[in-house]
Protein backbone atom coordinates (compact mmCIF):
# COMPACT_ATOMS: atom_id res chain seq x y z
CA UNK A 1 -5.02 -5.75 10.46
CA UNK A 2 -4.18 -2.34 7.97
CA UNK A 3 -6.04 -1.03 5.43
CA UNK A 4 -4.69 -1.81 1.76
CA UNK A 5 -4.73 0.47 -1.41
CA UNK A 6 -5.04 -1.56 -4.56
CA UNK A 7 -5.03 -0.60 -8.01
CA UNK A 8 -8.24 0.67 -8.54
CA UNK A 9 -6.46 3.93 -6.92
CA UNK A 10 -3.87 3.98 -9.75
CA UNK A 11 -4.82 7.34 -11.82
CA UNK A 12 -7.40 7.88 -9.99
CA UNK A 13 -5.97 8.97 -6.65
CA UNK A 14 -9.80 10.96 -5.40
CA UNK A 15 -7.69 11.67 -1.36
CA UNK A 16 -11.09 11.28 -0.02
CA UNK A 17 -9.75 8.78 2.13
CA UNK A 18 -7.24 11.31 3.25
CA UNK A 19 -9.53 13.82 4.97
CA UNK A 20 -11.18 11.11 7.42
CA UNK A 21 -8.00 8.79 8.33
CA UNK A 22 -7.24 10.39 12.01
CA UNK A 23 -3.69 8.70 12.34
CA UNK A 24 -2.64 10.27 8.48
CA UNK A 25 -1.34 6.87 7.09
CA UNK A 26 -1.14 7.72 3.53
CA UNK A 27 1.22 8.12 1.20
CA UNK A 28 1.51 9.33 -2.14
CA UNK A 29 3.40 8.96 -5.27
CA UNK A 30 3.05 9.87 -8.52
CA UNK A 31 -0.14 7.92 -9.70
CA UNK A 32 -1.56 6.10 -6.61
CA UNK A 33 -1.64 6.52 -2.60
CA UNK A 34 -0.79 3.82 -0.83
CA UNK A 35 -1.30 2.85 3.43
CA UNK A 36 1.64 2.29 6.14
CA UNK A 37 1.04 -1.19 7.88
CA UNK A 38 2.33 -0.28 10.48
CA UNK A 39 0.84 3.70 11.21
CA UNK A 40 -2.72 1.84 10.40
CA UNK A 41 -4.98 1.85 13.61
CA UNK A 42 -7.34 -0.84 11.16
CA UNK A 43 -10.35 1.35 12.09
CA UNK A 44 -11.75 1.31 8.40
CA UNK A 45 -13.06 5.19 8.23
CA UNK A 46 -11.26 5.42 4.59
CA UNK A 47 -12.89 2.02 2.84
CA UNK A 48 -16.14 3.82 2.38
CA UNK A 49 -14.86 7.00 1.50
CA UNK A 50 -12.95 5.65 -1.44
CA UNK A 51 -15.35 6.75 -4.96
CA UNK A 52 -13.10 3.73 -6.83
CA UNK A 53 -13.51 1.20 -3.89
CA UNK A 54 -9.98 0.34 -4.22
CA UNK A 55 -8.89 0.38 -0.31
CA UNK A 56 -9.89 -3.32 1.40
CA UNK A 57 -9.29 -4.77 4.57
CA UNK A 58 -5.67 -7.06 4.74
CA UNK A 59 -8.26 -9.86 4.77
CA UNK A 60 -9.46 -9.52 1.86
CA UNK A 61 -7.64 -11.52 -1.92
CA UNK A 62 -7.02 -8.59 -3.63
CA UNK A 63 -5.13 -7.07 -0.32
CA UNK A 64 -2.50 -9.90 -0.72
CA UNK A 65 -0.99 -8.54 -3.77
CA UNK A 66 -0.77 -5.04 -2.70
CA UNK A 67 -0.19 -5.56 0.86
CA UNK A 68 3.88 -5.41 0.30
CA UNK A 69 3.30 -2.38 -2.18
CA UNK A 70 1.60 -0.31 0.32
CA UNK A 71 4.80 -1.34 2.91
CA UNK A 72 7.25 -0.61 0.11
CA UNK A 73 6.41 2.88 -1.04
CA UNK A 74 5.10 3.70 2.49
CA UNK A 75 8.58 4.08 3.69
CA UNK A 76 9.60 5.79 0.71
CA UNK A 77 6.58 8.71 -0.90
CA UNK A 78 6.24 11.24 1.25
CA UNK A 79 2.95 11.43 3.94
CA UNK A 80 -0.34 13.45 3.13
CA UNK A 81 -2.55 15.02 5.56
CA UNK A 82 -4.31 17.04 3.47
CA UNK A 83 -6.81 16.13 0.32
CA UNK A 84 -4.62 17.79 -2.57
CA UNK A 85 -5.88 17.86 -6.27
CA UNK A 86 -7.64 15.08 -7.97
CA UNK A 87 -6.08 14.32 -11.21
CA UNK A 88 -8.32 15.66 -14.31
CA UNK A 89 -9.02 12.25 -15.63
CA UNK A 90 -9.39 10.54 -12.73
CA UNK A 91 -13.00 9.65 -13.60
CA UNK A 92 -12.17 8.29 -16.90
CA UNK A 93 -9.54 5.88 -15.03
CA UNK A 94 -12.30 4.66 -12.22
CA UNK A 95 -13.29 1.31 -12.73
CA UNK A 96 -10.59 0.67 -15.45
CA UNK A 97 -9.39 -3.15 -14.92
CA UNK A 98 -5.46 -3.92 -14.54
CA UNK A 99 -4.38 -1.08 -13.72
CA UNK A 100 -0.84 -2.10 -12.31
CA UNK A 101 0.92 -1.49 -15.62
CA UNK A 102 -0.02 1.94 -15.01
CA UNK A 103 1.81 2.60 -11.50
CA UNK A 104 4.67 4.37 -12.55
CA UNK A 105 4.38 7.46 -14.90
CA UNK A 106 6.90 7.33 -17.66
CA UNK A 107 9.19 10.04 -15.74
CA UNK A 108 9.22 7.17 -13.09
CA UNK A 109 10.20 4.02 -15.05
């Protein structure tokens, strides 16, 4: 059972979670991370770490629509080990609703 990023990383993208996962399962793009399925050891370290509580359990109803997006663009951003910068605005985008629209940046679409 993985971990899932949802949207509630989009813009924000803190990488708290990155400094305490000890199998270095994330990936990042642009605007979000997201978890590989597969390189998760489902030992939940990086749920509390998260400041916009957007990483659940694959149990959980908002996993299910992110679930495949965390596969997807697992296998294609590259890894991060290391917590790199947070965007500027990143608190202005925490706890913003919807978010989805806002995956790609405009260089990206």
């Amino acid at each position: 059972m993985p971990y899932v990023v949802t949207d509630g990383c989009i813009r924000c993208k803190y990488q708290d979670c990155v400094e305490v996962c000890p199998v270095d399962c994330f990936y990042e793009g642009e605007t979000m991370l997201v978890i590989h399925p597969d390189e998760c050891i489902d030992c939940g370290v990086c749920e509390p770490e998260c400041p916009a509580e957007a990483i659940v359990p694959d149990t959980d109803p908002r996993a299910e629509r992110w679930a495949p997006i965390n596969a997807k663009y697992a296998a294609i951003w590259p890894n991060i080990t290391d917590k790199g910068p947070v965007p500027d605005d990143a608190d202005a985008w925490k706890g913003v609703p919807d978010k989805e629209k806002f995956l790609f940046s405009a260089e990206e679409m």
